[in-house]
PDB file of N, CA and C in Angstrom:
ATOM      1  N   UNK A   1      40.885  34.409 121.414  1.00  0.00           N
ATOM      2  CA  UNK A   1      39.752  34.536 122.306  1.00  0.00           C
ATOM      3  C   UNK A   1      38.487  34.680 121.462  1.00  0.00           C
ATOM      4  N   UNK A   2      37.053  34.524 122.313  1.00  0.00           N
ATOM      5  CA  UNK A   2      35.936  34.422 121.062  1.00  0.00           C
ATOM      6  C   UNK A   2      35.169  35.436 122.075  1.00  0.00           C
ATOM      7  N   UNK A   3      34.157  34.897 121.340  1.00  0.00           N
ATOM      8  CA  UNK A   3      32.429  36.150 122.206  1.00  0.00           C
ATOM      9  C   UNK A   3      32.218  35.848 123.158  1.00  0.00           C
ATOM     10  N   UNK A   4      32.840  34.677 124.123  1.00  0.00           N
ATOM     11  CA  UNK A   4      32.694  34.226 125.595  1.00  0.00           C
ATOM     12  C   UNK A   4      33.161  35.195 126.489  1.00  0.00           C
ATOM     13  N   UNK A   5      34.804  35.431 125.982  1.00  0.00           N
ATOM     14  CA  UNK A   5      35.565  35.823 127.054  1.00  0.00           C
ATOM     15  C   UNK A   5      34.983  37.562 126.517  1.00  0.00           C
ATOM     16  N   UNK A   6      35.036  37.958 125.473  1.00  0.00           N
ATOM     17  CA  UNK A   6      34.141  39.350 125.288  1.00  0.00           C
ATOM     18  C   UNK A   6      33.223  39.536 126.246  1.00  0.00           C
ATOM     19  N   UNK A   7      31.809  38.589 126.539  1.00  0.00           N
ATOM     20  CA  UNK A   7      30.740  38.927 127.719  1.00  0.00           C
ATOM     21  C   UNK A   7      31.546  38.995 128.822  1.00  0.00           C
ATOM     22  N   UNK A   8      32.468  38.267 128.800  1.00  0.00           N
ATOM     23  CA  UNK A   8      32.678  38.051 130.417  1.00  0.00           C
ATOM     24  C   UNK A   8      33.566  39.339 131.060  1.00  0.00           C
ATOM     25  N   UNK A   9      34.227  39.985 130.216  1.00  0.00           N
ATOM     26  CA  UNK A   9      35.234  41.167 130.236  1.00  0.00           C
ATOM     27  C   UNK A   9      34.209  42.282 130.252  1.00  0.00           C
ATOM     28  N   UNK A  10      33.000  41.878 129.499  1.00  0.00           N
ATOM     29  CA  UNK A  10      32.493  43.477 129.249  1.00  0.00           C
ATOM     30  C   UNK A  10      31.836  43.898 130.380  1.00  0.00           C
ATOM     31  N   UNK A  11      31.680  42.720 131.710  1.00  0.00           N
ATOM     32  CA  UNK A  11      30.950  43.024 133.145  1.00  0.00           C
ATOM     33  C   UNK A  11      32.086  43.894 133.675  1.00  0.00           C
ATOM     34  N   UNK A  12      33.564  43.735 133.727  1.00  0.00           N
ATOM     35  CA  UNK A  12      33.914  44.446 134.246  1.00  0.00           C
ATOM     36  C   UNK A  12      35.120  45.955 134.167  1.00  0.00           C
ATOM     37  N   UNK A  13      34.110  46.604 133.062  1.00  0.00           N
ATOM     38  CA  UNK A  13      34.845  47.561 132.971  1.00  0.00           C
ATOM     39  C   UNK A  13      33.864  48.771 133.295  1.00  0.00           C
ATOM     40  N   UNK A  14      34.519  49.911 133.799  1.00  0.00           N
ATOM     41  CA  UNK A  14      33.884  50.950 134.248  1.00  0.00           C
ATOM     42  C   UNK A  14      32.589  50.943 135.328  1.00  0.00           C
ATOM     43  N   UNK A  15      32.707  49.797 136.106  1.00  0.00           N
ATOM     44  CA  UNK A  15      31.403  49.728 136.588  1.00  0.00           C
ATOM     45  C   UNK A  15      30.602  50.818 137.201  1.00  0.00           C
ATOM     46  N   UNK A  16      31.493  51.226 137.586  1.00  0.00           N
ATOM     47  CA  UNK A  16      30.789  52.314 138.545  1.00  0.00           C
ATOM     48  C   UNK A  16      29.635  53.360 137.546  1.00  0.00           C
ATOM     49  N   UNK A  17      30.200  52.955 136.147  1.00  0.00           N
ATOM     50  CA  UNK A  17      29.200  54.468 135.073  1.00  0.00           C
ATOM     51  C   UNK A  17      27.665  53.783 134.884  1.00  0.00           C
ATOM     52  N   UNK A  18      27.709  52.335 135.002  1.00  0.00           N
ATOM     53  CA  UNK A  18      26.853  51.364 134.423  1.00  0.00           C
ATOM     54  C   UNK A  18      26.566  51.669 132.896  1.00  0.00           C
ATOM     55  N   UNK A  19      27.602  51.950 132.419  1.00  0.00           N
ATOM     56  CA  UNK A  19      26.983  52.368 130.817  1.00  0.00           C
ATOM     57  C   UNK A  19      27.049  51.092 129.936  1.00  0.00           C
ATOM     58  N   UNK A  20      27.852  49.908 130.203  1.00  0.00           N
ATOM     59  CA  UNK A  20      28.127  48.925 129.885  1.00  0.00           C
ATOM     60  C   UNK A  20      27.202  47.568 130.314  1.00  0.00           C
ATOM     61  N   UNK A  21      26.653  47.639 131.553  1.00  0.00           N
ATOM     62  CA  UNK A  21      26.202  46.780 132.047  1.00  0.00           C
ATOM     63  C   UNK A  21      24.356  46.620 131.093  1.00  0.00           C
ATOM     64  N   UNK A  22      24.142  45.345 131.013  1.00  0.00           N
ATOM     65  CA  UNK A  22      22.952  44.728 130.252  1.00  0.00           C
ATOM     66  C   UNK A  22      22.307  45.569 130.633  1.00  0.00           C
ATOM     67  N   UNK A  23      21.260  46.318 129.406  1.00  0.00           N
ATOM     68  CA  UNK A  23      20.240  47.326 129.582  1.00  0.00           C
ATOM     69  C   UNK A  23      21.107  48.411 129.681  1.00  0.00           C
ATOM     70  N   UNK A  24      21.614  49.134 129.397  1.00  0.00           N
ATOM     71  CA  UNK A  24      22.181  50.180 129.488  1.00  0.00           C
ATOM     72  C   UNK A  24      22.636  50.614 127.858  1.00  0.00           C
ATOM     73  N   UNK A  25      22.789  51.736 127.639  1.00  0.00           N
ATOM     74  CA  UNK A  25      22.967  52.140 126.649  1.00  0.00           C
ATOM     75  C   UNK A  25      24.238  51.816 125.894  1.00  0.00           C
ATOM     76  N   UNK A  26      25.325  51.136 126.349  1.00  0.00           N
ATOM     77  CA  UNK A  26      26.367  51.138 125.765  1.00  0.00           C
ATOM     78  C   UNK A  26      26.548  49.630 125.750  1.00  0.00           C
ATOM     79  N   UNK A  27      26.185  49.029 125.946  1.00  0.00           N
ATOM     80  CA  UNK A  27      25.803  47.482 126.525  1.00  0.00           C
ATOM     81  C   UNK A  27      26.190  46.531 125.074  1.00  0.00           C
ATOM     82  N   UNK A  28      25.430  46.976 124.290  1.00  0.00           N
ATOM     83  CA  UNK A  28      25.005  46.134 123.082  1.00  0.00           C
ATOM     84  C   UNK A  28      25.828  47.016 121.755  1.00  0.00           C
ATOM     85  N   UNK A  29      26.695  48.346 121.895  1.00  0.00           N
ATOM     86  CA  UNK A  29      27.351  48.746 121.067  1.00  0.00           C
ATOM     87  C   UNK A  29      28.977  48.292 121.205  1.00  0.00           C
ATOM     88  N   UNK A  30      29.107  47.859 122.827  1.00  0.00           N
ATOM     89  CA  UNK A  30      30.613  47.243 122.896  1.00  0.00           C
ATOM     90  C   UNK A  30      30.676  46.255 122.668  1.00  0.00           C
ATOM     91  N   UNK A  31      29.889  45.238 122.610  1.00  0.00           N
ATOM     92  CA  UNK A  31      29.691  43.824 122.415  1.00  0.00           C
ATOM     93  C   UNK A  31      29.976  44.315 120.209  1.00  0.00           C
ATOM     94  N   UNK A  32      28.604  44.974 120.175  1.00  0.00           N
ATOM     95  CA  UNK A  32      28.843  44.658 118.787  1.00  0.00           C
ATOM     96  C   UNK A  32      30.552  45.295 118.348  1.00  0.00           C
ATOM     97  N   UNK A  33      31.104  45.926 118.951  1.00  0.00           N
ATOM     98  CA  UNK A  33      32.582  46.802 118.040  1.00  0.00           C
ATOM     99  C   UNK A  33      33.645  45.840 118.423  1.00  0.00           C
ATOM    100  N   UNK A  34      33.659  45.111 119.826  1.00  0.00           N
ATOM    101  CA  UNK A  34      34.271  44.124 119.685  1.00  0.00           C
ATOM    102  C   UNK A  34      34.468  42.515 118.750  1.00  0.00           C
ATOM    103  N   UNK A  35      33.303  42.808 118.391  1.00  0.00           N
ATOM    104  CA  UNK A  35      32.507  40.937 117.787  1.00  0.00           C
ATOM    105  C   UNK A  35      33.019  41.592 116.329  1.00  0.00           C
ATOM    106  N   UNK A  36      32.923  42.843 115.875  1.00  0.00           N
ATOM    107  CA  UNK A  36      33.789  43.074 114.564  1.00  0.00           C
ATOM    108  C   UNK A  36      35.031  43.410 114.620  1.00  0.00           C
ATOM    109  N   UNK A  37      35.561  43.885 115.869  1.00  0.00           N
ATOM    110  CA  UNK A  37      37.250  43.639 115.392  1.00  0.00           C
ATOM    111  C   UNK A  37      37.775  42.191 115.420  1.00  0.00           C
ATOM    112  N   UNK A  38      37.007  41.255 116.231  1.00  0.00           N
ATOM    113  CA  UNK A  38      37.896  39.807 116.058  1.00  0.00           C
ATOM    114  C   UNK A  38      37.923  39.489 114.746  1.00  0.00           C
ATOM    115  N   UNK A  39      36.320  40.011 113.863  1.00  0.00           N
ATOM    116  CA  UNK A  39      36.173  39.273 112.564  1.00  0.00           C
ATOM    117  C   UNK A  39      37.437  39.995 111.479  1.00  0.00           C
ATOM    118  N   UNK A  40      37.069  41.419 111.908  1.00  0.00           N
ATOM    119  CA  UNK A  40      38.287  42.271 111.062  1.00  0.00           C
ATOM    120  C   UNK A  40      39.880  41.961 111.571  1.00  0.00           C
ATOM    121  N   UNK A  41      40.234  41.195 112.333  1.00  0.00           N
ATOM    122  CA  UNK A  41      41.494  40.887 113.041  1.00  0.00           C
ATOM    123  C   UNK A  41      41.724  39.430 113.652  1.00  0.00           C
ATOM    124  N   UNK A  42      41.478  38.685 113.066  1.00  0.00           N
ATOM    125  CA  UNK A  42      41.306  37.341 113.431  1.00  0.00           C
ATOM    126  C   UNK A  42      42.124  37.357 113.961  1.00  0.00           C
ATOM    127  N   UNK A  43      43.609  37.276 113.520  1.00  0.00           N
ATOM    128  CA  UNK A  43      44.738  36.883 113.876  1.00  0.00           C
ATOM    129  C   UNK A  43      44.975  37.450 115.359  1.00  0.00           C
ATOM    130  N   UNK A  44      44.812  38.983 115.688  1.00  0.00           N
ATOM    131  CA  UNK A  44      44.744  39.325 117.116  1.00  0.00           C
ATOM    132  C   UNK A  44      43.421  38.874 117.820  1.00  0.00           C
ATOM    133  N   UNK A  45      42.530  38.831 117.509  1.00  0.00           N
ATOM    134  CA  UNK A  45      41.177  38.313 118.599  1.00  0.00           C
ATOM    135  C   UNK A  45      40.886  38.641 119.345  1.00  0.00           C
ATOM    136  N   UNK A  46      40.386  38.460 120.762  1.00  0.00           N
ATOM    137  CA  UNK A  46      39.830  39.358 121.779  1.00  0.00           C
ATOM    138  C   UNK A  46      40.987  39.249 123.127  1.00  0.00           C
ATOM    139  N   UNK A  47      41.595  40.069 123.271  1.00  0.00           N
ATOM    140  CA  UNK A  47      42.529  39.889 124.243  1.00  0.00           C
ATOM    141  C   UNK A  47      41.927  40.327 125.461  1.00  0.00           C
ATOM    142  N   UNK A  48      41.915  39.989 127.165  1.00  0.00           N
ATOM    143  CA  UNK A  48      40.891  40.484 128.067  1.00  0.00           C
ATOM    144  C   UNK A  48      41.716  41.933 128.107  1.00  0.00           C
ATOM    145  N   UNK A  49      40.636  42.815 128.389  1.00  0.00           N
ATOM    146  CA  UNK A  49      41.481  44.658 128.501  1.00  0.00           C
ATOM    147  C   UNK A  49      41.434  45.163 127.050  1.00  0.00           C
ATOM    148  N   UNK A  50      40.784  44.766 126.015  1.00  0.00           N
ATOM    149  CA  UNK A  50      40.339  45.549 124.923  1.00  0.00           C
ATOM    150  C   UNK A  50      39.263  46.036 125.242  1.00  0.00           C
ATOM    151  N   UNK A  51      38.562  45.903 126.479  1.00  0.00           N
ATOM    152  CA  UNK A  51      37.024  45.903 126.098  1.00  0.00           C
ATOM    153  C   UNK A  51      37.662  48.073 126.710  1.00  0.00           C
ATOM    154  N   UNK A  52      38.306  47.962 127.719  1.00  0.00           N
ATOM    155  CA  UNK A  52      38.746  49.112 128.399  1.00  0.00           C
ATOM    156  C   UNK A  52      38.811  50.091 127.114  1.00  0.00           C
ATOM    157  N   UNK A  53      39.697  49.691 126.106  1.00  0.00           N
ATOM    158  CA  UNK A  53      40.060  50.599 125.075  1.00  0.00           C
ATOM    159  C   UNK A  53      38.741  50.926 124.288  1.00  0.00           C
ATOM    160  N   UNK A  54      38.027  49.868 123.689  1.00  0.00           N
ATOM    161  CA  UNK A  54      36.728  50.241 123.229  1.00  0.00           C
ATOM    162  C   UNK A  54      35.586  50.724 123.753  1.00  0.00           C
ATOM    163  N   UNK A  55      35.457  50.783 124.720  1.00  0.00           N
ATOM    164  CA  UNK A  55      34.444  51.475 125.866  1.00  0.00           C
ATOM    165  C   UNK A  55      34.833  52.866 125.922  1.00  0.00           C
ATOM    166  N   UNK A  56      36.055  53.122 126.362  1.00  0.00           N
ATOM    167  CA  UNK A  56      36.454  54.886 126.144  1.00  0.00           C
ATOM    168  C   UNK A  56      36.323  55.038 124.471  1.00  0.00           C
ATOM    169  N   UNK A  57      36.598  54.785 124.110  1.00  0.00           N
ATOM    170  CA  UNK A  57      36.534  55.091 122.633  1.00  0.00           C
ATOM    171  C   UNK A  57      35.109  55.559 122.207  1.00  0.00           C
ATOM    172  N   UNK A  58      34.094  54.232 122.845  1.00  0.00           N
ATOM    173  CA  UNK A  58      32.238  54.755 122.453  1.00  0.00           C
ATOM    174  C   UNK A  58      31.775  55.407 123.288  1.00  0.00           C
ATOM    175  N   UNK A  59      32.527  55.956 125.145  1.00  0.00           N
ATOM    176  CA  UNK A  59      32.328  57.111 125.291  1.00  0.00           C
ATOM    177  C   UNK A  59      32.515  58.360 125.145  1.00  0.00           C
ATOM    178  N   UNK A  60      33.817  58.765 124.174  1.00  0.00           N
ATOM    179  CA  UNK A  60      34.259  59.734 123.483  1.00  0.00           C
ATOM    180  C   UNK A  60      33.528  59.879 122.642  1.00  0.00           C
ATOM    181  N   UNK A  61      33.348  58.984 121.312  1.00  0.00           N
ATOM    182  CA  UNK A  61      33.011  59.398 120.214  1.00  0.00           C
ATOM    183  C   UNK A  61      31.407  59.166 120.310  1.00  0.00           C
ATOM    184  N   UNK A  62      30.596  58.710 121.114  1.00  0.00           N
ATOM    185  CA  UNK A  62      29.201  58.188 121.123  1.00  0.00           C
ATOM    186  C   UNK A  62      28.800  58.051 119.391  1.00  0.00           C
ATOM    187  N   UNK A  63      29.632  57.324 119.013  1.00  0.00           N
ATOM    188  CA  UNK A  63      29.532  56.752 117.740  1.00  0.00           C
ATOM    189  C   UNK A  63      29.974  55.703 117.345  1.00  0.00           C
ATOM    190  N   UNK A  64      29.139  54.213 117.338  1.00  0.00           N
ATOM    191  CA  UNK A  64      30.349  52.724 117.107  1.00  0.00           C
ATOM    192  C   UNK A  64      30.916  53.181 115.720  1.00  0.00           C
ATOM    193  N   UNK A  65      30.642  53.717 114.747  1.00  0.00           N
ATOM    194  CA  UNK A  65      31.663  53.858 113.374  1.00  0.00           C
ATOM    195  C   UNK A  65      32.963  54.173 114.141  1.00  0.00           C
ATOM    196  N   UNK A  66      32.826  55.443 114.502  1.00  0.00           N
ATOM    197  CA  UNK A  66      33.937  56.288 114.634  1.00  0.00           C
ATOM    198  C   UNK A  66      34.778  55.390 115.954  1.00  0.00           C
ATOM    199  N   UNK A  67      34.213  54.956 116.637  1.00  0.00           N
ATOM    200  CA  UNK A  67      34.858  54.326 118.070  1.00  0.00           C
ATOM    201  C   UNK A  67      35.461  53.211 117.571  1.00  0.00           C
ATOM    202  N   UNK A  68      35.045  52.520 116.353  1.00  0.00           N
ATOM    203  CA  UNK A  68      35.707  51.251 115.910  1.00  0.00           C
ATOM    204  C   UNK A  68      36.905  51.547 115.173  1.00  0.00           C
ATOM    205  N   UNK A  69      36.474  52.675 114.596  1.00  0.00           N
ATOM    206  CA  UNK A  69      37.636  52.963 113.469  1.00  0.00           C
ATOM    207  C   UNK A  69      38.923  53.484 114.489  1.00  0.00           C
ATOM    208  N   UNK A  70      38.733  54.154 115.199  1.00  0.00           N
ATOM    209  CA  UNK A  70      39.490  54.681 116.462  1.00  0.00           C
ATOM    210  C   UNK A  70      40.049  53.528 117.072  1.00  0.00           C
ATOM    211  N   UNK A  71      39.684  52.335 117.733  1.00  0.00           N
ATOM    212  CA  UNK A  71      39.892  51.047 118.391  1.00  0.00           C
ATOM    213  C   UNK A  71      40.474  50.354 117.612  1.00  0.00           C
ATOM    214  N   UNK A  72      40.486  50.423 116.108  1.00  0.00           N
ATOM    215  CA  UNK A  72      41.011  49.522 114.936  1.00  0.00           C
ATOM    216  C   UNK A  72      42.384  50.485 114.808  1.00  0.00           C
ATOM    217  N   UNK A  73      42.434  51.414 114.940  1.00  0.00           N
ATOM    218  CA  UNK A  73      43.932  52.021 113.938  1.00  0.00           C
ATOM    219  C   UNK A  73      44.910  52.309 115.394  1.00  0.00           C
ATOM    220  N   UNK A  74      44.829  51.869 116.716  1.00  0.00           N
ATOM    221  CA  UNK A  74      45.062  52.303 117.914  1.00  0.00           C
ATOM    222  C   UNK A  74      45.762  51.115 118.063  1.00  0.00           C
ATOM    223  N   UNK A  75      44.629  49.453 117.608  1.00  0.00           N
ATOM    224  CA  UNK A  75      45.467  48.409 117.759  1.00  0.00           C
ATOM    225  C   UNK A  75      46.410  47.539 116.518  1.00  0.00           C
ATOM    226  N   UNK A  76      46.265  48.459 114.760  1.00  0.00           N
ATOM    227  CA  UNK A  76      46.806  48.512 114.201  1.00  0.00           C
ATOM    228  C   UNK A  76      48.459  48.522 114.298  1.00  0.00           C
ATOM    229  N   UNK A  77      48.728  49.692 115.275  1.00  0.00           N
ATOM    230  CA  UNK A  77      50.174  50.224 115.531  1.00  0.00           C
ATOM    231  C   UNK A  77      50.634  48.848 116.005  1.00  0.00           C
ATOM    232  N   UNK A  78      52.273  48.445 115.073  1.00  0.00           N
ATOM    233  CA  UNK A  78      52.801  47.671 116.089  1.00  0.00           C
ATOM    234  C   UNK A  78      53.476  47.541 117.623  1.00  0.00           C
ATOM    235  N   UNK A  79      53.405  48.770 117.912  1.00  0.00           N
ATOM    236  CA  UNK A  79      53.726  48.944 119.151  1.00  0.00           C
ATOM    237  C   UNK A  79      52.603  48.590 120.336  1.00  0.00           C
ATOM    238  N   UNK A  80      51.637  48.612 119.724  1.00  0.00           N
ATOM    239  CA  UNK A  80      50.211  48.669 120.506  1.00  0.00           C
ATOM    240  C   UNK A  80      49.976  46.745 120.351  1.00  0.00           C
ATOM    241  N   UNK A  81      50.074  46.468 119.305  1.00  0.00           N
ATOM    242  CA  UNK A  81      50.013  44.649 118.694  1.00  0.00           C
ATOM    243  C   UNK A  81      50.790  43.823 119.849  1.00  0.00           C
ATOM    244  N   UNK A  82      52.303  44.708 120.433  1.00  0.00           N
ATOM    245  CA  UNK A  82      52.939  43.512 120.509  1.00  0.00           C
ATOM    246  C   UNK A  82      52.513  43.154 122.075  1.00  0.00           C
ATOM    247  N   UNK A  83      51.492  44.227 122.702  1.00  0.00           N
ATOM    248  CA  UNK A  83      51.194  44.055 123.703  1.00  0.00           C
ATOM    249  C   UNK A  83      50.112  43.051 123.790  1.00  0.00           C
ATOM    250  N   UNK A  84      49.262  42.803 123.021  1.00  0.00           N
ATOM    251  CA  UNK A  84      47.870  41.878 122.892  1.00  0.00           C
ATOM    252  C   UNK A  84      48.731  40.769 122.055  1.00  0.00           C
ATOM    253  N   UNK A  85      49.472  40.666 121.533  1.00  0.00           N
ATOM    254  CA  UNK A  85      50.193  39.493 120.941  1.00  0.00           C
ATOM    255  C   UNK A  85      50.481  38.251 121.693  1.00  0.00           C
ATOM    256  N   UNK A  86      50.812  38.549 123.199  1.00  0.00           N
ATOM    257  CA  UNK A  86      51.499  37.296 124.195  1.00  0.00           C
ATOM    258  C   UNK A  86      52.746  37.162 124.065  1.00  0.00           C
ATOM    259  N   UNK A  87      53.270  38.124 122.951  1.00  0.00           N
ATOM    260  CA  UNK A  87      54.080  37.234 122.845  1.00  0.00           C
ATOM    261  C   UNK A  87      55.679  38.184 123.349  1.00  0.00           C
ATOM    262  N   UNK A  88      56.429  37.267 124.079  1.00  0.00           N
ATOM    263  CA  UNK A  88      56.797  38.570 125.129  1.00  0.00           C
ATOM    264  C   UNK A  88      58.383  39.082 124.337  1.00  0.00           C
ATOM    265  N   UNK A  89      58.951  38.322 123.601  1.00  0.00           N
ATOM    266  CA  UNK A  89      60.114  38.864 122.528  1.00  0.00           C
ATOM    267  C   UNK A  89      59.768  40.233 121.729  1.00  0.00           C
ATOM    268  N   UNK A  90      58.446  40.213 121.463  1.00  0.00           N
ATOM    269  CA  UNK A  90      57.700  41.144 120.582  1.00  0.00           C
ATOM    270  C   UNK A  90      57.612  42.422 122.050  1.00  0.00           C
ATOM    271  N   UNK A  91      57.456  42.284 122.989  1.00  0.00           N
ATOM    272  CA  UNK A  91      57.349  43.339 123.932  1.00  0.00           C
ATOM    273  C   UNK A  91      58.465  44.289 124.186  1.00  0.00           C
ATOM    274  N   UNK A  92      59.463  43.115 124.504  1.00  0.00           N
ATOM    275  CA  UNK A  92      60.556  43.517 124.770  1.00  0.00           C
ATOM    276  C   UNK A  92      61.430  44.202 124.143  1.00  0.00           C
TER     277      UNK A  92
END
């Protein structure tokens, strides 16, 4: 997946907080923590429902370092991989 399906996922998570939505404070820090894990994770990429994991993450930590590093070692685990993988032998 690329930075397309990223915008298009990042409309719908949490709507109700608007912390995500354009102009809003969190808007332009999920976009950026996502656009560096594809680069740091090519091989996994943007699966739709990461944006969920990284959004709690930069509302916990109100820090993209710490929220990335958190979002990076969360989808590190292979147990956590084989779910964004597709690939359904790996699930099972």
């Amino acid at each position: 997946m690329n930075l397309h399906a990223i915008k298009v996922d990042m409309y719908q998570i949490y709507p109700t907080l608007n912390l995500f939505s354009p102009g809003y404070p969190y808007h332009e820090r999920l976009h950026d923590l996502l656009s560096a894990f594809i680069t740091y994770k090519p091989e996994i990429g943007y699966i739709p429902g990461m944006s969920w994991i990284a959004g709690m993450a930069l509302i916990v930590f109100d820090n993209t370092y710490d929220a990335f590093l958190t979002f990076a070692n969360i989808l590190n685990r292979s147990y956590h991989q084989a779910f964004y993988s597709m690939d359904e032998e790996k699930v099972s």
